[in-house]
PDB file of N, CA and C in Angstrom:
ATOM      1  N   UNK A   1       0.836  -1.178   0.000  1.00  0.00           N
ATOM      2  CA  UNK A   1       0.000   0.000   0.000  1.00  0.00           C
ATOM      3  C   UNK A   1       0.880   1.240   0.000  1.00  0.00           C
ATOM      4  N   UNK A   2       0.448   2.506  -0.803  1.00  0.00           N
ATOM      5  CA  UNK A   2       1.255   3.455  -1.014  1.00  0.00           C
ATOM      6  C   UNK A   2      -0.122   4.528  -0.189  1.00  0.00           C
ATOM      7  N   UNK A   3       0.779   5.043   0.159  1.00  0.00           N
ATOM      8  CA  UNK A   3      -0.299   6.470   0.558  1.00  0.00           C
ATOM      9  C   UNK A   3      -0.714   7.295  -0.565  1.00  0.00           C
ATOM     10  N   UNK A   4      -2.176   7.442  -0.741  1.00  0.00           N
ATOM     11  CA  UNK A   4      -2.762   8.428  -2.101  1.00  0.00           C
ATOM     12  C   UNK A   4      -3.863   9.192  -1.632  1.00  0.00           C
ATOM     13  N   UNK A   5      -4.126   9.863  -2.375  1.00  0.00           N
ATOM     14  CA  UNK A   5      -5.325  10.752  -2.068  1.00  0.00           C
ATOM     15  C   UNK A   5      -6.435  10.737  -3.734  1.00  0.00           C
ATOM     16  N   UNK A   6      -7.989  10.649  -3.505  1.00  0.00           N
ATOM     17  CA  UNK A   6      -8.745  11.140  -4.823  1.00  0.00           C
ATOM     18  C   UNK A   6      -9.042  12.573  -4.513  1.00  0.00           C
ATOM     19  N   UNK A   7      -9.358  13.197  -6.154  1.00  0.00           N
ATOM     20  CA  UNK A   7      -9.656  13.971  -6.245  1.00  0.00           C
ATOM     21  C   UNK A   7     -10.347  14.371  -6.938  1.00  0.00           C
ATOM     22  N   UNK A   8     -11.677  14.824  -6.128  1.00  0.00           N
ATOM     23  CA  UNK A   8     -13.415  14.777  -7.009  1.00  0.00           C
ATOM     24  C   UNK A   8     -13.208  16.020  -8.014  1.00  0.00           C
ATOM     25  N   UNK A   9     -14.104  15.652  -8.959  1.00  0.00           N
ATOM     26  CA  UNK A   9     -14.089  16.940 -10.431  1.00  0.00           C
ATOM     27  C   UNK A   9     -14.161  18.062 -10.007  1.00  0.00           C
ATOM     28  N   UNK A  10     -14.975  18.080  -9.006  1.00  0.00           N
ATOM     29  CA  UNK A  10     -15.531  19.393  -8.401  1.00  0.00           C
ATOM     30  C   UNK A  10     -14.516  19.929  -7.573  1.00  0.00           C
ATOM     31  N   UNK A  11     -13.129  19.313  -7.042  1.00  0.00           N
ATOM     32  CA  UNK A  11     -12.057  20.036  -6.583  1.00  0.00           C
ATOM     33  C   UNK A  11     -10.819  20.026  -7.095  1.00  0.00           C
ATOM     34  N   UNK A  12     -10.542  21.994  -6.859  1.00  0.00           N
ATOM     35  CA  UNK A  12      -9.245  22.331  -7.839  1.00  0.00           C
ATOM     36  C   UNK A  12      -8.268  21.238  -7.758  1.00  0.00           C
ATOM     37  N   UNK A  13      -7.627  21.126  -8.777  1.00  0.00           N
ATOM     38  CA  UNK A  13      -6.053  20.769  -8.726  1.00  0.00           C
ATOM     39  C   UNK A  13      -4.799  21.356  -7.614  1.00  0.00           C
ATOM     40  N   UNK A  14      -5.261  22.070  -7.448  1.00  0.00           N
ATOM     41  CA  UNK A  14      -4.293  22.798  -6.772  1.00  0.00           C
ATOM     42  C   UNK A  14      -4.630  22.478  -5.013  1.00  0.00           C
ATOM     43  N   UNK A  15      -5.751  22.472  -4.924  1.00  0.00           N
ATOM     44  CA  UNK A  15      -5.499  21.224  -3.607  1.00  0.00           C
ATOM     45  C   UNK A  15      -4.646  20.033  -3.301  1.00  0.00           C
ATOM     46  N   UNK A  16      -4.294  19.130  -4.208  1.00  0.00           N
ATOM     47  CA  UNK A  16      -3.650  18.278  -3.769  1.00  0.00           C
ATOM     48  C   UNK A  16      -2.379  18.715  -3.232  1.00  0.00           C
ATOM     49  N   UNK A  17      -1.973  19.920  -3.991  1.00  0.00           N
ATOM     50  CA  UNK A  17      -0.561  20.277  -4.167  1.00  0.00           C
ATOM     51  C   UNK A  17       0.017  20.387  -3.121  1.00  0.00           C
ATOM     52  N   UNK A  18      -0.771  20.630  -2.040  1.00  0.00           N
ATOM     53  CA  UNK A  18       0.576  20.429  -0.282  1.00  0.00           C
ATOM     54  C   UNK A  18       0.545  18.864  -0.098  1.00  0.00           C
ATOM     55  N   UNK A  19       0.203  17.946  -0.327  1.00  0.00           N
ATOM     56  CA  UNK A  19       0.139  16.518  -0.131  1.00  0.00           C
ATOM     57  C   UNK A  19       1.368  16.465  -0.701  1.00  0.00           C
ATOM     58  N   UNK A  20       1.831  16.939  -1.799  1.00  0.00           N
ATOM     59  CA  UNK A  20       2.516  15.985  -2.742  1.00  0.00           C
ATOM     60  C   UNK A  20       4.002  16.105  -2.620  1.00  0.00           C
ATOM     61  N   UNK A  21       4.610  17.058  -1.740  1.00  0.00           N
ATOM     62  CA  UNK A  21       5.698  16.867  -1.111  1.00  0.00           C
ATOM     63  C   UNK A  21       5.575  17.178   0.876  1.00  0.00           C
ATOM     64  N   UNK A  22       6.917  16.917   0.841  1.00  0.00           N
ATOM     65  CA  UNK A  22       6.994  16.977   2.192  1.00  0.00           C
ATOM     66  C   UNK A  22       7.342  15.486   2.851  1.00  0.00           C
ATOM     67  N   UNK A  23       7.748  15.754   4.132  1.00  0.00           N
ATOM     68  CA  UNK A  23       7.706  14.000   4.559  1.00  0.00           C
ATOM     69  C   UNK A  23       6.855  13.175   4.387  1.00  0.00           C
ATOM     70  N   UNK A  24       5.957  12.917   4.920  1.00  0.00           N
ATOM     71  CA  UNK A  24       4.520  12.082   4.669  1.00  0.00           C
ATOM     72  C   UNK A  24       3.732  12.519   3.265  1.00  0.00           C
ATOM     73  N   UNK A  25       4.688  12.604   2.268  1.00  0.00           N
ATOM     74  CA  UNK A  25       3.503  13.169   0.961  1.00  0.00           C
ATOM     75  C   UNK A  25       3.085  11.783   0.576  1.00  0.00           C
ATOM     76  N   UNK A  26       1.509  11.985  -0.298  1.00  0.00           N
ATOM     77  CA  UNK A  26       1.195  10.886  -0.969  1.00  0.00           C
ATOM     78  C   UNK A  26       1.947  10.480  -2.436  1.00  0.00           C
ATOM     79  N   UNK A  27       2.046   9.548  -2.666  1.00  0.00           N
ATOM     80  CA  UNK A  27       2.770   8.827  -4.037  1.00  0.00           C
ATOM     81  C   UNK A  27       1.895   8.593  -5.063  1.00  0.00           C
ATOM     82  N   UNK A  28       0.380   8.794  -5.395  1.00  0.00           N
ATOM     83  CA  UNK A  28      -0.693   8.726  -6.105  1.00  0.00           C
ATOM     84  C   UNK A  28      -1.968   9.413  -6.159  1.00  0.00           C
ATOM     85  N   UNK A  29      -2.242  10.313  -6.640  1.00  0.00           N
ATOM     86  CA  UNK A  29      -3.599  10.842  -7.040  1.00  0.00           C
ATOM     87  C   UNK A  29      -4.873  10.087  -7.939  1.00  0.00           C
ATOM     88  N   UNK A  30      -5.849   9.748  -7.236  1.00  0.00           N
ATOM     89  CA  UNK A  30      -6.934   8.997  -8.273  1.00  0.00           C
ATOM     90  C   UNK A  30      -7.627  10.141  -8.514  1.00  0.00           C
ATOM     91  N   UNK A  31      -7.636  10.684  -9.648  1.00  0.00           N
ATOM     92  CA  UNK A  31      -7.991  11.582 -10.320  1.00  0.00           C
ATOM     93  C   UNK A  31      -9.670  11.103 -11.011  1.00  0.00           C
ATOM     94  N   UNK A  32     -10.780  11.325  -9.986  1.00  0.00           N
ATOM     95  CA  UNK A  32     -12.227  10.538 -10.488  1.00  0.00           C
ATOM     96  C   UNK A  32     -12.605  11.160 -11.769  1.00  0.00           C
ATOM     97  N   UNK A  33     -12.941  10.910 -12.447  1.00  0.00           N
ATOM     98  CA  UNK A  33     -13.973  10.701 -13.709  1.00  0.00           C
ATOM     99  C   UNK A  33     -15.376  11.245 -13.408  1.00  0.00           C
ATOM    100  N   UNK A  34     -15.931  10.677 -12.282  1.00  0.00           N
ATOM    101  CA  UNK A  34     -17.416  11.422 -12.065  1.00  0.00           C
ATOM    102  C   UNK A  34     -17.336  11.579 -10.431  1.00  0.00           C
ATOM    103  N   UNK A  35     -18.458  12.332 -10.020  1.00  0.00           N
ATOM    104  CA  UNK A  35     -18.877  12.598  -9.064  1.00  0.00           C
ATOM    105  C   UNK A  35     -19.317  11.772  -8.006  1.00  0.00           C
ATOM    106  N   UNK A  36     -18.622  11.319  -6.729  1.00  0.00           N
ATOM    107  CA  UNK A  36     -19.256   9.929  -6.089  1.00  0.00           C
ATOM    108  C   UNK A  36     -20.526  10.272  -5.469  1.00  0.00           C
ATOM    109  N   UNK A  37     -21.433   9.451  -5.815  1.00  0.00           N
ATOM    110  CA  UNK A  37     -22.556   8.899  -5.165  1.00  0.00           C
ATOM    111  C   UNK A  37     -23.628   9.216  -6.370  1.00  0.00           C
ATOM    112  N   UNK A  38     -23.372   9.099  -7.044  1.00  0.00           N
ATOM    113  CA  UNK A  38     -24.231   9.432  -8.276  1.00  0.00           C
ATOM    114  C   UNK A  38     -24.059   8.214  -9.482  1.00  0.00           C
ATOM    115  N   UNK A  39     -25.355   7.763  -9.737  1.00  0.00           N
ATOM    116  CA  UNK A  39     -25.170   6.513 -10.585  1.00  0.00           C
ATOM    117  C   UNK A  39     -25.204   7.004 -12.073  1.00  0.00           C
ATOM    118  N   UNK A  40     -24.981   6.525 -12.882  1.00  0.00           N
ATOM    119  CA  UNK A  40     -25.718   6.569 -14.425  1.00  0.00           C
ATOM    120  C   UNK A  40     -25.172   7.761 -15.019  1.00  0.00           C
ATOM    121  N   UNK A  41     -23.990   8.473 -14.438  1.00  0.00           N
ATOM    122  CA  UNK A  41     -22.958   9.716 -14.521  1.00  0.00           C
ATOM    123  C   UNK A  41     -22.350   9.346 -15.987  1.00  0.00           C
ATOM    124  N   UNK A  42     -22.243  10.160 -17.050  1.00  0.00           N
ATOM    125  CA  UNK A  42     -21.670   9.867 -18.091  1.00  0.00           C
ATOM    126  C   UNK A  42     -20.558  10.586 -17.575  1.00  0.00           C
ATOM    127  N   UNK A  43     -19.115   9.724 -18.339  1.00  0.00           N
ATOM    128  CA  UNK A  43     -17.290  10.113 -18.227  1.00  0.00           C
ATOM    129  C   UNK A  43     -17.252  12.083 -18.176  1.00  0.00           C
ATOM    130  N   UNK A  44     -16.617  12.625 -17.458  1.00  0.00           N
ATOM    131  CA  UNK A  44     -16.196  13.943 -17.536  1.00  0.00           C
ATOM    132  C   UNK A  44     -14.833  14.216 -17.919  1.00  0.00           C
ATOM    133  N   UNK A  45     -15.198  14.473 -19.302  1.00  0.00           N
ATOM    134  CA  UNK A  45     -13.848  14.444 -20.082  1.00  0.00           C
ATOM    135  C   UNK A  45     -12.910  16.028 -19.618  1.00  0.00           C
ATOM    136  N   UNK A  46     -13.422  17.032 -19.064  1.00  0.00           N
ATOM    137  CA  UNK A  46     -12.495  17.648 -18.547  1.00  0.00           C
ATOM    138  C   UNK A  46     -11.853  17.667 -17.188  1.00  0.00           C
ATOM    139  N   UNK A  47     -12.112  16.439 -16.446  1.00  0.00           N
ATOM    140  CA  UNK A  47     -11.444  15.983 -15.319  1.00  0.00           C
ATOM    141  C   UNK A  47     -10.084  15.552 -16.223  1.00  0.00           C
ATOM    142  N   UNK A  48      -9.774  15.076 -17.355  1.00  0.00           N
ATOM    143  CA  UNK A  48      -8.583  14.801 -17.686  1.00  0.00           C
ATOM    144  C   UNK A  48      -7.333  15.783 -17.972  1.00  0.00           C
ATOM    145  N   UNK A  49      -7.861  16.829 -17.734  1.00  0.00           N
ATOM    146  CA  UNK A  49      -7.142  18.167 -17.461  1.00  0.00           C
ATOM    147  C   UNK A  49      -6.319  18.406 -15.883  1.00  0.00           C
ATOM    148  N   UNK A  50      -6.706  17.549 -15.394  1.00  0.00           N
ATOM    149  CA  UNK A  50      -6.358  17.743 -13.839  1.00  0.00           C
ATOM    150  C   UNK A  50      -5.287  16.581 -13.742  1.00  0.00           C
ATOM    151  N   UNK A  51      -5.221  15.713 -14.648  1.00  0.00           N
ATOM    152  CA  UNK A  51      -4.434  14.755 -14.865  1.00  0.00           C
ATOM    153  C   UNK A  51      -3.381  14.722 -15.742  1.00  0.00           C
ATOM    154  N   UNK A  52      -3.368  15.667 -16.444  1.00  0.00           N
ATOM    155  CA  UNK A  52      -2.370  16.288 -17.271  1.00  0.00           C
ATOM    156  C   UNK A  52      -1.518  17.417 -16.237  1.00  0.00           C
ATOM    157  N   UNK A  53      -2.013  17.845 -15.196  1.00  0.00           N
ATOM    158  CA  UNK A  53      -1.416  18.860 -14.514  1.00  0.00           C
ATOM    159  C   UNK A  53      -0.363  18.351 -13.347  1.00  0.00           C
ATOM    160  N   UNK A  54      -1.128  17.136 -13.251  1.00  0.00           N
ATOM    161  CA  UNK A  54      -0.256  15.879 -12.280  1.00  0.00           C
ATOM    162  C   UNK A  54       0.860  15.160 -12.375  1.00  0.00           C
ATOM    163  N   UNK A  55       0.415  14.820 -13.960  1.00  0.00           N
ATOM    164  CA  UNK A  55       0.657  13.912 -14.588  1.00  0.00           C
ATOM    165  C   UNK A  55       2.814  13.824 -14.384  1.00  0.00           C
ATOM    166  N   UNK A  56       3.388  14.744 -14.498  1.00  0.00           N
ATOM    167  CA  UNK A  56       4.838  14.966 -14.183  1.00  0.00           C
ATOM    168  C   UNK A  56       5.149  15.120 -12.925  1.00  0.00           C
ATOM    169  N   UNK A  57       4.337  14.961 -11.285  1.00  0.00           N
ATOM    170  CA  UNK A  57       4.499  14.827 -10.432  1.00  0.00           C
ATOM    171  C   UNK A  57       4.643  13.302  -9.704  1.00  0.00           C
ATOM    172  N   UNK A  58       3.662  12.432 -10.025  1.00  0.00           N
ATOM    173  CA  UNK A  58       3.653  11.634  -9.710  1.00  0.00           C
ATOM    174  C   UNK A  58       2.842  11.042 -10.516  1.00  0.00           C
ATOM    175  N   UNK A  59       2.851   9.417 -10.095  1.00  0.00           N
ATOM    176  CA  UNK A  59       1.753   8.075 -10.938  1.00  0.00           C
ATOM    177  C   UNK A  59       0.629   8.270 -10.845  1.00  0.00           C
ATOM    178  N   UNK A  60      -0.020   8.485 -12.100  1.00  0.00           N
ATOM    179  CA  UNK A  60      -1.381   8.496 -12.472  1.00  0.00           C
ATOM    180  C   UNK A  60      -2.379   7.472 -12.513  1.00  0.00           C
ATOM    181  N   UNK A  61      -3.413   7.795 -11.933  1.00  0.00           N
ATOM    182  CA  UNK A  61      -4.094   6.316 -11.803  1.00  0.00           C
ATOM    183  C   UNK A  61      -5.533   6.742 -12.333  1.00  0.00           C
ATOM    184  N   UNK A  62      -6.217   6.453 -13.205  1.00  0.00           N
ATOM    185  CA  UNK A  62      -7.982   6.713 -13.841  1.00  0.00           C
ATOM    186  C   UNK A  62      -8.395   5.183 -14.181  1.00  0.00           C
ATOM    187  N   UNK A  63      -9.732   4.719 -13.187  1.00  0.00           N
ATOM    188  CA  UNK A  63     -10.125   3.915 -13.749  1.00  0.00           C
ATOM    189  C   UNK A  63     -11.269   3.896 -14.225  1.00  0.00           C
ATOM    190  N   UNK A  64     -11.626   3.299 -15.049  1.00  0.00           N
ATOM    191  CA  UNK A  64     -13.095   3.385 -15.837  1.00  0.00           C
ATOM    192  C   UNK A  64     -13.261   2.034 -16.615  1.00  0.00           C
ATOM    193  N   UNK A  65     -14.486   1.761 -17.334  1.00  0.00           N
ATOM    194  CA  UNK A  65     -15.170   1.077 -18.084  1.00  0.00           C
ATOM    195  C   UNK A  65     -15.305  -0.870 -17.335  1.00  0.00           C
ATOM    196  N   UNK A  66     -15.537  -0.638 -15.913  1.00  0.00           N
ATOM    197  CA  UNK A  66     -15.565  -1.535 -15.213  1.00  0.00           C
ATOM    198  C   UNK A  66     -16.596  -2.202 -15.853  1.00  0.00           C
ATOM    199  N   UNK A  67     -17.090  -3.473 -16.646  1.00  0.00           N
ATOM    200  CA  UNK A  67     -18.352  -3.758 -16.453  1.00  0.00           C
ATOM    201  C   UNK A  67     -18.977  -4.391 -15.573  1.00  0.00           C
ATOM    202  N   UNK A  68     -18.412  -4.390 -14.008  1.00  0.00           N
ATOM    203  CA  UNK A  68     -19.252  -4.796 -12.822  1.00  0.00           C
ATOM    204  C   UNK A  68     -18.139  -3.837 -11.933  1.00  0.00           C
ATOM    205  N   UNK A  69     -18.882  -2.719 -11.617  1.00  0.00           N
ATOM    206  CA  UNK A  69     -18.094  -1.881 -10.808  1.00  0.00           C
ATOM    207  C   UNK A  69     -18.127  -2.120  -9.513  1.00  0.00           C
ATOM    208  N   UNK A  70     -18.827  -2.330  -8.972  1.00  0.00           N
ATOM    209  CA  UNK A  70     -19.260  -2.917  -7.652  1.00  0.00           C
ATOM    210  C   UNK A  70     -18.200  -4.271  -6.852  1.00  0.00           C
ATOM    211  N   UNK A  71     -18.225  -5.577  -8.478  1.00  0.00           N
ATOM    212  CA  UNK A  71     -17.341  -6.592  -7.675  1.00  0.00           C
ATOM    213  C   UNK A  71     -15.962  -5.829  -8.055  1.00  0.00           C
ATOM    214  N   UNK A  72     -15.405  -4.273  -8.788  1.00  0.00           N
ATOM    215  CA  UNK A  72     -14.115  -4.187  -8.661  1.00  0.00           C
ATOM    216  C   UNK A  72     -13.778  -3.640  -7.098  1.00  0.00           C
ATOM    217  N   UNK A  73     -14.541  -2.984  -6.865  1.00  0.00           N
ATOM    218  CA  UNK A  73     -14.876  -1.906  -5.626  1.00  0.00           C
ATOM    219  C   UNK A  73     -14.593  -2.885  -4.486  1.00  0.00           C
ATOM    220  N   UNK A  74     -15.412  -4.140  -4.337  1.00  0.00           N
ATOM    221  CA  UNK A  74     -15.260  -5.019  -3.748  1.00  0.00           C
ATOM    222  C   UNK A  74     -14.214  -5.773  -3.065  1.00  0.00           C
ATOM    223  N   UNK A  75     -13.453  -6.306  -4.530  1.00  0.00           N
ATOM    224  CA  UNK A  75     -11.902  -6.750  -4.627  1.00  0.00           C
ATOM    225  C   UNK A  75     -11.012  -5.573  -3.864  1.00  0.00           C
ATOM    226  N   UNK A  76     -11.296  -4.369  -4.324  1.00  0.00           N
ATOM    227  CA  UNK A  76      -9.795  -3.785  -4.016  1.00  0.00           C
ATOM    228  C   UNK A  76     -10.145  -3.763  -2.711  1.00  0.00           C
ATOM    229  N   UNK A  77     -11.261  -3.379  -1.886  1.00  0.00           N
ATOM    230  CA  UNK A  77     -12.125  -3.283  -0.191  1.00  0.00           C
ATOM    231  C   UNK A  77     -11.251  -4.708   0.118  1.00  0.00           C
ATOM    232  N   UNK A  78     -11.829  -5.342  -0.489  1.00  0.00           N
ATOM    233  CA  UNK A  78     -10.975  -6.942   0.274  1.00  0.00           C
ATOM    234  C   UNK A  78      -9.486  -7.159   0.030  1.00  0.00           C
ATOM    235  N   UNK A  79      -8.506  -6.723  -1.026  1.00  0.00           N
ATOM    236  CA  UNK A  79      -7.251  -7.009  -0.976  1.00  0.00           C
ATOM    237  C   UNK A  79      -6.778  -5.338   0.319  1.00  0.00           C
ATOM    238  N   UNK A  80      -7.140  -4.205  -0.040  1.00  0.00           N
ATOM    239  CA  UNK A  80      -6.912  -3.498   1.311  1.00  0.00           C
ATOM    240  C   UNK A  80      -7.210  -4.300   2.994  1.00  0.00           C
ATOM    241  N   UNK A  81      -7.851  -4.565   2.726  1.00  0.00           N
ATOM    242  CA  UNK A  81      -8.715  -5.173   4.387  1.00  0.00           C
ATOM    243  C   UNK A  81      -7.219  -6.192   4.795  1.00  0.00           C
ATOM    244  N   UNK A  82      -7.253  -7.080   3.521  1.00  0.00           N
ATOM    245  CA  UNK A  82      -6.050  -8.032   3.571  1.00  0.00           C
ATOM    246  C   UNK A  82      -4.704  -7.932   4.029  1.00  0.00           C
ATOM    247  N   UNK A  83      -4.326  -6.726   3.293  1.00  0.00           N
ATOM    248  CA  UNK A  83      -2.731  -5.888   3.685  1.00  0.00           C
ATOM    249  C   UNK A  83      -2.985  -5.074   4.594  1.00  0.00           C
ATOM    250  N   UNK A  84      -3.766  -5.006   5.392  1.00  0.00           N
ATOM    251  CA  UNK A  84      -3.800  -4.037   6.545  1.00  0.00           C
ATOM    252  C   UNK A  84      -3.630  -4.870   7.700  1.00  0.00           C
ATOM    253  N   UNK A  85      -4.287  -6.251   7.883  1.00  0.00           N
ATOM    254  CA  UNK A  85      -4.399  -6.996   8.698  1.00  0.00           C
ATOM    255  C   UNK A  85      -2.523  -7.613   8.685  1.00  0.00           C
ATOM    256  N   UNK A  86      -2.172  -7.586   7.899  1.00  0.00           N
ATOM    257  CA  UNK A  86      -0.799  -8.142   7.644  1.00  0.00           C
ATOM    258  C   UNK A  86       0.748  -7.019   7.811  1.00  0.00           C
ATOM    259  N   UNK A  87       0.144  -6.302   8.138  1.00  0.00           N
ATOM    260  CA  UNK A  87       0.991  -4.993   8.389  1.00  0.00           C
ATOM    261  C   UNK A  87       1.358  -4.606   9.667  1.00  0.00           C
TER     262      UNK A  87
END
């Protein structure tokens, strides 16, 4: 596990920016696509602007076109749960 932070459409880029150095900075930004808690959200193609701004700081991570988003959501809940208990 690496320390990361997301960052919803609706907040600047320029928030992350004290995370991303310093001692304890994070090593990954999930840069969301849509808005959480909202179903049936079509892709927000200018969130990929915020990922271009990142993009030379650190590893970029966007995921999309899950076709069962739920059992991915799932998996990663259960391989976290996993490496935490083992840590």
């Amino acid at each position: 596990m690496r320390p990361s932070v997301a960052l919803k459409p609706g907040t600047p880029t320029e928030e992350v920016f004290p995370v991303l150095e310093g001692e304890h900075h994070v090593e990954m930004v999930l840069v969301m696509t849509l808005e959480p808690g909202f179903g049936g959200q079509k892709f927000m193609h200018d969130t990929m602007n915020k990922g271009l701004l990142l993009l030379m700081q650190l590893q970029l991570q966007v995921v999309f076109g899950a076709p069962e988003p739920a059992q991915v959501l799932s998996l990663r809940r259960t391989s976290i749960n996993k490496a935490q208990k083992t840590c």
